[in-house]
PDB file of N, CA and C in Angstrom:
ATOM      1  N   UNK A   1      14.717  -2.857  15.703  1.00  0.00           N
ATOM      2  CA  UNK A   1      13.480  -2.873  14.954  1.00  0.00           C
ATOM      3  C   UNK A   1      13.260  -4.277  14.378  1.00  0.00           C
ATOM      4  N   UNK A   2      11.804  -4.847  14.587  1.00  0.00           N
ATOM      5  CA  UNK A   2      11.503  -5.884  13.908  1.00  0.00           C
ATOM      6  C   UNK A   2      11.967  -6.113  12.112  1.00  0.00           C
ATOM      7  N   UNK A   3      12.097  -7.494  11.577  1.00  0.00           N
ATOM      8  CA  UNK A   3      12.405  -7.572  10.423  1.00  0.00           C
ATOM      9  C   UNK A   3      10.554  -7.588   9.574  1.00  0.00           C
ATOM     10  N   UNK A   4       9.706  -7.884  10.522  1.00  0.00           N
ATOM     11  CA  UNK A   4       8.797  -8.177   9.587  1.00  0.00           C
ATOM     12  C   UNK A   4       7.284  -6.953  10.034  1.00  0.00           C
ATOM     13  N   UNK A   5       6.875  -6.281   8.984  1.00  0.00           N
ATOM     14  CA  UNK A   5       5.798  -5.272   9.183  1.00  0.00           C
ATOM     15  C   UNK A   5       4.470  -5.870   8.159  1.00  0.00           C
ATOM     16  N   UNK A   6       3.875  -5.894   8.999  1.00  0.00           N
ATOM     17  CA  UNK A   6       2.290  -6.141   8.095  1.00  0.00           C
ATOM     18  C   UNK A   6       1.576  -4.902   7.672  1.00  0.00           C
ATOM     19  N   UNK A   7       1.140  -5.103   6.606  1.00  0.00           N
ATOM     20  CA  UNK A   7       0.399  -3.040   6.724  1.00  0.00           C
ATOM     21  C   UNK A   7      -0.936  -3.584   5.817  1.00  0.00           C
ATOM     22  N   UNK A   8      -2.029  -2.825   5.633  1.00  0.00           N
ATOM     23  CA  UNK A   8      -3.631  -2.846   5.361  1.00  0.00           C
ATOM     24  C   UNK A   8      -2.877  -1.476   4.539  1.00  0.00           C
ATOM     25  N   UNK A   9      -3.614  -1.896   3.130  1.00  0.00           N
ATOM     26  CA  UNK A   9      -3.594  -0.399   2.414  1.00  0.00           C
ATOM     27  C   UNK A   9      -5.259  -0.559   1.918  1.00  0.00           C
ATOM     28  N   UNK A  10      -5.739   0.650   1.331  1.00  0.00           N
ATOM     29  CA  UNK A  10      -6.367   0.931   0.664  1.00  0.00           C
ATOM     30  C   UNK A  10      -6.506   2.331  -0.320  1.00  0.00           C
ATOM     31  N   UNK A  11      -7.726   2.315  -0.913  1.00  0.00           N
ATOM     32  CA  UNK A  11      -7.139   3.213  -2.148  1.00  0.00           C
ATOM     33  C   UNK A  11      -8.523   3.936  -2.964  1.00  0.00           C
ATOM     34  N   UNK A  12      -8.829   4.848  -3.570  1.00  0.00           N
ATOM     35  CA  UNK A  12     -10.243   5.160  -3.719  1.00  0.00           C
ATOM     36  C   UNK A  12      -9.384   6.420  -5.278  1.00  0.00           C
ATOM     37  N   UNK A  13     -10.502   6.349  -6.298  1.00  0.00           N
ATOM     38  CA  UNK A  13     -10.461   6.906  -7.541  1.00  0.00           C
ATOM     39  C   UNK A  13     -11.891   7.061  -7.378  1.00  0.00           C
ATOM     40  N   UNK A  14     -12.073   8.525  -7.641  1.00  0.00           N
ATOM     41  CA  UNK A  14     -13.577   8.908  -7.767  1.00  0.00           C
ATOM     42  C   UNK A  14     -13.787   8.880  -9.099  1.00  0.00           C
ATOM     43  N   UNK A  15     -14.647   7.837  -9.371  1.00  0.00           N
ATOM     44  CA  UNK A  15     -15.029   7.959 -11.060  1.00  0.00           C
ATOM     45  C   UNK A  15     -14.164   7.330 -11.903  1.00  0.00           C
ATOM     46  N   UNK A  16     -14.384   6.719 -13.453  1.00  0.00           N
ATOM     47  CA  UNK A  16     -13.758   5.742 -13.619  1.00  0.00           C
ATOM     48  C   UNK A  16     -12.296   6.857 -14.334  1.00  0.00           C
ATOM     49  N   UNK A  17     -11.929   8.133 -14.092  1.00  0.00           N
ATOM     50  CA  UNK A  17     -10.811   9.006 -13.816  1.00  0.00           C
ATOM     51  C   UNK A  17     -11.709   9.822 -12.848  1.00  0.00           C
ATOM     52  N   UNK A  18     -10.749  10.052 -12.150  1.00  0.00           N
ATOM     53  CA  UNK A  18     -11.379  10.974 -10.987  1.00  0.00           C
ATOM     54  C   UNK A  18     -10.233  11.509  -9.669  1.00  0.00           C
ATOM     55  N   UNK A  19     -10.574  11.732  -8.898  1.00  0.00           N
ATOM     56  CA  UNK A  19      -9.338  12.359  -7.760  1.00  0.00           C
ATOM     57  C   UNK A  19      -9.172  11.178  -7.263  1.00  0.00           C
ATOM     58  N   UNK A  20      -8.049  10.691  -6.931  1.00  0.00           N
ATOM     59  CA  UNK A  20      -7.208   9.151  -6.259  1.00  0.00           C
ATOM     60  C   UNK A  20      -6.487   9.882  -5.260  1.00  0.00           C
ATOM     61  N   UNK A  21      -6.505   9.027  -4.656  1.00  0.00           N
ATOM     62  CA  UNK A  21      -5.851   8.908  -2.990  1.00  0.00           C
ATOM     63  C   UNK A  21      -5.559   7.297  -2.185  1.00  0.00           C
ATOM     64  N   UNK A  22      -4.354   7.087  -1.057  1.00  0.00           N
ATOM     65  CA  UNK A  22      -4.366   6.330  -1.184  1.00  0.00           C
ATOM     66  C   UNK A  22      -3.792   6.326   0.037  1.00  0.00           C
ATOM     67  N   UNK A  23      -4.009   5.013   0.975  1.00  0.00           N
ATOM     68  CA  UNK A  23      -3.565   4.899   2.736  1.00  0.00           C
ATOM     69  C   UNK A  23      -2.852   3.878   3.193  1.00  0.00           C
ATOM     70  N   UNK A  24      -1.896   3.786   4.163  1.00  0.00           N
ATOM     71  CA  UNK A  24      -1.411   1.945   4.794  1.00  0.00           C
ATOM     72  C   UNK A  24      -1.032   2.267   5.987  1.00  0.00           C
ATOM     73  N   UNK A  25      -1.454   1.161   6.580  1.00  0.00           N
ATOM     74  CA  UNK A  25      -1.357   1.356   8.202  1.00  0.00           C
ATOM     75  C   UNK A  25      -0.567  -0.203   8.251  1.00  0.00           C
ATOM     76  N   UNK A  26       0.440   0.649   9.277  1.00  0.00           N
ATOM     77  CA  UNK A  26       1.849  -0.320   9.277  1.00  0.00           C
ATOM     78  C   UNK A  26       1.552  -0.912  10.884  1.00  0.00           C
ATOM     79  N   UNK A  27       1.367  -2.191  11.386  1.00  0.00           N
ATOM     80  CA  UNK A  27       1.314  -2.952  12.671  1.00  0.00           C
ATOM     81  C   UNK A  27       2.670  -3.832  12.652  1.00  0.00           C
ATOM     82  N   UNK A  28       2.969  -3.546  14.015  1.00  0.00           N
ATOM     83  CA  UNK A  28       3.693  -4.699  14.437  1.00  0.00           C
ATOM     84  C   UNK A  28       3.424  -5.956  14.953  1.00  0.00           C
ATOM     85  N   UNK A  29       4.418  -6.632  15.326  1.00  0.00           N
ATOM     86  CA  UNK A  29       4.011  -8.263  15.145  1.00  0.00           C
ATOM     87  C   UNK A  29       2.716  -8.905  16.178  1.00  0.00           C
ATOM     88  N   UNK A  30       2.896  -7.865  17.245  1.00  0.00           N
ATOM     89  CA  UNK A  30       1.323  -7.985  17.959  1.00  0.00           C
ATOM     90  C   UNK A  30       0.254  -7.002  17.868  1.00  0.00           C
ATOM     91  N   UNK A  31       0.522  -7.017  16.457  1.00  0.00           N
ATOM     92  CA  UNK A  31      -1.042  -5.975  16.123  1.00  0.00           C
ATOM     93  C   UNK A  31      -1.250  -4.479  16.600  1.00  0.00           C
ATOM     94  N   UNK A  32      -0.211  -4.114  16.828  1.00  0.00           N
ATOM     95  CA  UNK A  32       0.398  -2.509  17.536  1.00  0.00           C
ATOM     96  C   UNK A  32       0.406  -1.855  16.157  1.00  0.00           C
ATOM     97  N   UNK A  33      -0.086  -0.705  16.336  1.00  0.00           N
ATOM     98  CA  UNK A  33       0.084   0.561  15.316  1.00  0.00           C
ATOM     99  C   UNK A  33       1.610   0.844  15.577  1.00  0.00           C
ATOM    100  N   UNK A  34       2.503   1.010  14.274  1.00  0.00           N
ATOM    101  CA  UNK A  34       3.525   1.297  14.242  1.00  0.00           C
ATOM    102  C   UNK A  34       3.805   3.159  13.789  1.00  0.00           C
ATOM    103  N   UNK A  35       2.883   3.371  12.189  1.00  0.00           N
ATOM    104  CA  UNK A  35       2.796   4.083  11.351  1.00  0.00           C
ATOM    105  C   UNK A  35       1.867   4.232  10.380  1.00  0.00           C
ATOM    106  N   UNK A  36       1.775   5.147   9.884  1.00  0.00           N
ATOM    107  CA  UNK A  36       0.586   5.082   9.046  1.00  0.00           C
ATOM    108  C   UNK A  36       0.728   6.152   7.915  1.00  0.00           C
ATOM    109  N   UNK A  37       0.418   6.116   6.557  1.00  0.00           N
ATOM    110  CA  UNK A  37       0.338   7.092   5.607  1.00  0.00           C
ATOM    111  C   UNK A  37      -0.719   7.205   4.858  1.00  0.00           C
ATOM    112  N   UNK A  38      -1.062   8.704   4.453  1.00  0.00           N
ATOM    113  CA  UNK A  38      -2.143   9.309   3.257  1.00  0.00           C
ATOM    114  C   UNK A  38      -1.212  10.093   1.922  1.00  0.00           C
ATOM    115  N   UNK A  39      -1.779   9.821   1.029  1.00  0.00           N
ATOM    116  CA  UNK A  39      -1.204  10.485  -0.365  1.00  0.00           C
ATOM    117  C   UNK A  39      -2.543  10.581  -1.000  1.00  0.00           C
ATOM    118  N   UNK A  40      -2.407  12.029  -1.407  1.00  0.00           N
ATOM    119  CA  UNK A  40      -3.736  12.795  -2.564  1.00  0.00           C
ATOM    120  C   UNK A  40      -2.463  12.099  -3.977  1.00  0.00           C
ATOM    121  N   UNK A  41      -3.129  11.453  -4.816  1.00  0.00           N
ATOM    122  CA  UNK A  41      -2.231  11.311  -5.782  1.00  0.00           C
ATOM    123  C   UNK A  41      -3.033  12.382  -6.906  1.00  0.00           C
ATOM    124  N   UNK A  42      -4.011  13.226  -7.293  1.00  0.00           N
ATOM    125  CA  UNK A  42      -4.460  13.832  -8.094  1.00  0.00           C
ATOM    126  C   UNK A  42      -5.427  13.085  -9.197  1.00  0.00           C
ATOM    127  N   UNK A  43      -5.380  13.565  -9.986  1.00  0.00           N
ATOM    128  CA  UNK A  43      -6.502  12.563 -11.018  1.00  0.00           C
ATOM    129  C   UNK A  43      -6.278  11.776 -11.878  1.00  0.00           C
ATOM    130  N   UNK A  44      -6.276  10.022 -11.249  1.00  0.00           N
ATOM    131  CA  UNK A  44      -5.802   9.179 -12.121  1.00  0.00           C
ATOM    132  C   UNK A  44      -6.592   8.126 -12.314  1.00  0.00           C
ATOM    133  N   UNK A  45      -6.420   7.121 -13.154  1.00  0.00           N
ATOM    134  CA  UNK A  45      -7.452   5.818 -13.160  1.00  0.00           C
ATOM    135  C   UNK A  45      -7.278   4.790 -11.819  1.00  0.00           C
ATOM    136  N   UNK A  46      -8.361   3.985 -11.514  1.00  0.00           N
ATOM    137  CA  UNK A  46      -8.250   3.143 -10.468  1.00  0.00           C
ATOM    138  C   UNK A  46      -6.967   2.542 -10.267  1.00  0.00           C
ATOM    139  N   UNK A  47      -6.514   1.415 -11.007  1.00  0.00           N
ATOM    140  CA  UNK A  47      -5.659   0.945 -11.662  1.00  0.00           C
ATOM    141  C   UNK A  47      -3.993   1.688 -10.987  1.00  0.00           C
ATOM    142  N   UNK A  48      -4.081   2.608 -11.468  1.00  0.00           N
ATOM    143  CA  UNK A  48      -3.512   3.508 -11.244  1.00  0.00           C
ATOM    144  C   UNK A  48      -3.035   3.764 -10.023  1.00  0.00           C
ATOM    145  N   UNK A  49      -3.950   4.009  -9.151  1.00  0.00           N
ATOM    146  CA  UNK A  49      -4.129   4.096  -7.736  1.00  0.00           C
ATOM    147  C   UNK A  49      -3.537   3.388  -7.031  1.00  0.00           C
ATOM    148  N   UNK A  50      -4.406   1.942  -7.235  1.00  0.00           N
ATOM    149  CA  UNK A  50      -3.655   0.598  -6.691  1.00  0.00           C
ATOM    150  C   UNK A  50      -2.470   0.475  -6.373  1.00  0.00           C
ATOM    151  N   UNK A  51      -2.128   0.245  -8.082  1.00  0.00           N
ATOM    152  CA  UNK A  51      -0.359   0.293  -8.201  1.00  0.00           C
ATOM    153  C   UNK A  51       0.521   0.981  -7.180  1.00  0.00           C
ATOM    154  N   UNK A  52       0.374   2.304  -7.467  1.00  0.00           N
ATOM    155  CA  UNK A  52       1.354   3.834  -6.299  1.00  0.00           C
ATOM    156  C   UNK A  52       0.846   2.954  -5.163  1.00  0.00           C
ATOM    157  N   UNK A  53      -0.380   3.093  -4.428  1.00  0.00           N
ATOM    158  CA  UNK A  53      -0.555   2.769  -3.027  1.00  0.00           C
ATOM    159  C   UNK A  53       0.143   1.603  -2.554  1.00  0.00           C
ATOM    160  N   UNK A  54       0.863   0.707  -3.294  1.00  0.00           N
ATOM    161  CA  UNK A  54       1.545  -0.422  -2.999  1.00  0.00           C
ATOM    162  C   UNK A  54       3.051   0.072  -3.254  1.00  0.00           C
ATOM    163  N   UNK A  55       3.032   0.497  -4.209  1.00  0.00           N
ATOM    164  CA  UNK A  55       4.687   1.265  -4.567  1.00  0.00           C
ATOM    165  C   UNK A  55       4.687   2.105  -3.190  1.00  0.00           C
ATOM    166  N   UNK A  56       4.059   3.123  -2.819  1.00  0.00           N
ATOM    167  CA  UNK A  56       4.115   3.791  -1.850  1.00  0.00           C
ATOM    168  C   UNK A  56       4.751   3.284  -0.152  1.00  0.00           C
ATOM    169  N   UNK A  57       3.683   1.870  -0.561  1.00  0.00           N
ATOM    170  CA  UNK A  57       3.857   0.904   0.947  1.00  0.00           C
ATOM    171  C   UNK A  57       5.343   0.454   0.722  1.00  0.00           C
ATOM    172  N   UNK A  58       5.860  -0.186   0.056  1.00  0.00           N
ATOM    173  CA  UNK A  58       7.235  -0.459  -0.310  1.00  0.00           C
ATOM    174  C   UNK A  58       7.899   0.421  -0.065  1.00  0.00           C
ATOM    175  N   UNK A  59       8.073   1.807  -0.520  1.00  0.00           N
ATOM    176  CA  UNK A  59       9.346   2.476  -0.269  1.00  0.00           C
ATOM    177  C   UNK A  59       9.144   2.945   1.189  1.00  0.00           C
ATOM    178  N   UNK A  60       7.987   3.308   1.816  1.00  0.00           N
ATOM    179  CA  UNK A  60       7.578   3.490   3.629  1.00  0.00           C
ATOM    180  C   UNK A  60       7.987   2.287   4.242  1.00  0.00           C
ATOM    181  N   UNK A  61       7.899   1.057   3.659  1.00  0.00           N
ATOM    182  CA  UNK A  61       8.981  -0.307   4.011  1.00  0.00           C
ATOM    183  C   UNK A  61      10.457  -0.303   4.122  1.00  0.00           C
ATOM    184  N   UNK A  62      10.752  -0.173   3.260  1.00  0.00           N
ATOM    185  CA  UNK A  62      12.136   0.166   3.032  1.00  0.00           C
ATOM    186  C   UNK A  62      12.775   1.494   3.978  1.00  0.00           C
ATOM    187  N   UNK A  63      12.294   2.710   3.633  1.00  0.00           N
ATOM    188  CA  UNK A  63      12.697   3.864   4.785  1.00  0.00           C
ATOM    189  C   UNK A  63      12.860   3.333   6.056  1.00  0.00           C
ATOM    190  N   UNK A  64      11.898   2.483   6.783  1.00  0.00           N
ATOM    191  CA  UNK A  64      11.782   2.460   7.975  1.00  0.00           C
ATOM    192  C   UNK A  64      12.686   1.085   8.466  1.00  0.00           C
ATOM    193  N   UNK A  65      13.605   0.320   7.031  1.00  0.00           N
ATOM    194  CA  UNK A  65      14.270  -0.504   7.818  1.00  0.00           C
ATOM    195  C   UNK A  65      13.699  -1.653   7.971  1.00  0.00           C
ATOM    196  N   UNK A  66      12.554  -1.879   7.260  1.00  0.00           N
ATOM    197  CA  UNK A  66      12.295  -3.169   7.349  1.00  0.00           C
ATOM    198  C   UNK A  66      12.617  -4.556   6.544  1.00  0.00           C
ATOM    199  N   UNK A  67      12.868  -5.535   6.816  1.00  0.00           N
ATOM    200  CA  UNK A  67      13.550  -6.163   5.566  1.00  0.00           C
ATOM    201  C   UNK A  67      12.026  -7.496   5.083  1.00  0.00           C
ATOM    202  N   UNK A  68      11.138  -7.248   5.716  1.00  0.00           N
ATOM    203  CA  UNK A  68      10.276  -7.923   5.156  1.00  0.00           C
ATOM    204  C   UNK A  68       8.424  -7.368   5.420  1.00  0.00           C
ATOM    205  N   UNK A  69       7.601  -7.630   4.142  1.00  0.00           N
ATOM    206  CA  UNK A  69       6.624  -6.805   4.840  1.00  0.00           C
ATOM    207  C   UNK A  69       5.186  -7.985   3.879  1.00  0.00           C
ATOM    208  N   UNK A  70       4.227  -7.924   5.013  1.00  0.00           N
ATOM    209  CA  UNK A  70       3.307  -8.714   4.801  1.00  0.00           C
ATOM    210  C   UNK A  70       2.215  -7.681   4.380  1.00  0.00           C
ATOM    211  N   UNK A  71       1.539  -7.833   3.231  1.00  0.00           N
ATOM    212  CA  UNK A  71       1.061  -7.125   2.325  1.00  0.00           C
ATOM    213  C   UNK A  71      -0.109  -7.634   2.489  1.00  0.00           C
ATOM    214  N   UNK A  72      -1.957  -6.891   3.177  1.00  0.00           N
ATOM    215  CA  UNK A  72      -2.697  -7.298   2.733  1.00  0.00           C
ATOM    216  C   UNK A  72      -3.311  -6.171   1.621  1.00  0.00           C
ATOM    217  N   UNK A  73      -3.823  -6.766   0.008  1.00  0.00           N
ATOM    218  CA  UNK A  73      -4.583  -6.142  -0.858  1.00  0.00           C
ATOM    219  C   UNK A  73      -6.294  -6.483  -0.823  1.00  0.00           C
ATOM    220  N   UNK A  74      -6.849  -5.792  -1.462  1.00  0.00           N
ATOM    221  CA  UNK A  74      -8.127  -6.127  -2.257  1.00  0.00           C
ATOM    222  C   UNK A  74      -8.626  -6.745  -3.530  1.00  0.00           C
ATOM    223  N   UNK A  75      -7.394  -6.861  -4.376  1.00  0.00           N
ATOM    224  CA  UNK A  75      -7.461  -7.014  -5.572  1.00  0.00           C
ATOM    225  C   UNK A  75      -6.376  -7.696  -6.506  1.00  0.00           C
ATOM    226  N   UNK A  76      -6.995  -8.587  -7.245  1.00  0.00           N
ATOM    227  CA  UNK A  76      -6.263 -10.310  -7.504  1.00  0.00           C
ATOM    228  C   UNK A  76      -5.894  -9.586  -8.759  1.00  0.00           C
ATOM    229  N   UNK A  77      -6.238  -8.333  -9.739  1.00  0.00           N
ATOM    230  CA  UNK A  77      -5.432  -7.859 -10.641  1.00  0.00           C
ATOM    231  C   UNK A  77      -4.013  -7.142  -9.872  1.00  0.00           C
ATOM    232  N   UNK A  78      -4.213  -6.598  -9.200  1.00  0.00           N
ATOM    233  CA  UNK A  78      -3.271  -6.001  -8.230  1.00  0.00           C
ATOM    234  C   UNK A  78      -2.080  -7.273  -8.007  1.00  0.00           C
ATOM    235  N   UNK A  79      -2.250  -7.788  -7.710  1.00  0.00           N
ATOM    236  CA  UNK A  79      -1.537  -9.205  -7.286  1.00  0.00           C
ATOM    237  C   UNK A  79      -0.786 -10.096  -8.184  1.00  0.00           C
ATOM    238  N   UNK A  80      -1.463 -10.133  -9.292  1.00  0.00           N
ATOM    239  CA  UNK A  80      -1.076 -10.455 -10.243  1.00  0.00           C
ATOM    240  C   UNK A  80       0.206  -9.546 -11.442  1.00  0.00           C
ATOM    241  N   UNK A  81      -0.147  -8.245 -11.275  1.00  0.00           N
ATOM    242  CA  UNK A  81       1.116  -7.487 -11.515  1.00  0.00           C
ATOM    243  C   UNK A  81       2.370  -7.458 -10.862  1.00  0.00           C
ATOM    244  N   UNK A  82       2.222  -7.941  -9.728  1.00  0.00           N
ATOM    245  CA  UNK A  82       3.445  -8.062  -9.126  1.00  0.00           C
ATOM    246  C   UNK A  82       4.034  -9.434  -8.578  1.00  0.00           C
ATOM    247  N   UNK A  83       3.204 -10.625  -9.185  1.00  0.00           N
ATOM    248  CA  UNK A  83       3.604 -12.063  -9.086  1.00  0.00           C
ATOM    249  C   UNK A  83       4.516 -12.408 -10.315  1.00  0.00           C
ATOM    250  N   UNK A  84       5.179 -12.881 -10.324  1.00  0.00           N
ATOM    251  CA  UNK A  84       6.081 -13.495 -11.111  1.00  0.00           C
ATOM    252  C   UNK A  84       5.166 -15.101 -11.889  1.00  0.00           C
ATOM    253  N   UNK A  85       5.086 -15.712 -13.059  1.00  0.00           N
ATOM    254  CA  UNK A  85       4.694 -16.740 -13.274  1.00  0.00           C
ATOM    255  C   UNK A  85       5.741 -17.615 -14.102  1.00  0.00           C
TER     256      UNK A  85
END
């Protein structure tokens, strides 16, 4: 298995609390569908959402053995919680 997985997440909160859910589609190094996941997370803030859907992508990283993973987000608060300064 490759060391490096790229994955596309996204993430949706209906309402500023509302039903959250959240997706990532895992490609390999030539743009091949590897895997892919959905989670109903129940009713939480946006924010909220974000966060898990990236926590989520990480541990589906990790399970599958990967030792490095290229992360694209939507959101520079998102990014910023998990940058070091």
């Amino acid at each position: 298995m490759a060391s490096w997985i790229k994955v596309n997440i996204d993430n949706v909160a209906r309402g500023s609390l509302g039903l959250a859910a959240c997706v990532g589609i895992f490609k390999g190094s030539m743009r091949e569908f590897v895997s892919c996941f959905s989670s109903f997370l129940g009713v939480y803030w946006s924010l909220f959402t974000k966060l898990m859907d990236i926590i989520l992508t990480i541990e589906h990283t990790k399970d599958d053995g990967y030792g490095h993973l290229w992360l694209e987000v939507d959101s520079i608060l998102v990014c910023q919680a998990f940058t070091s300064t």
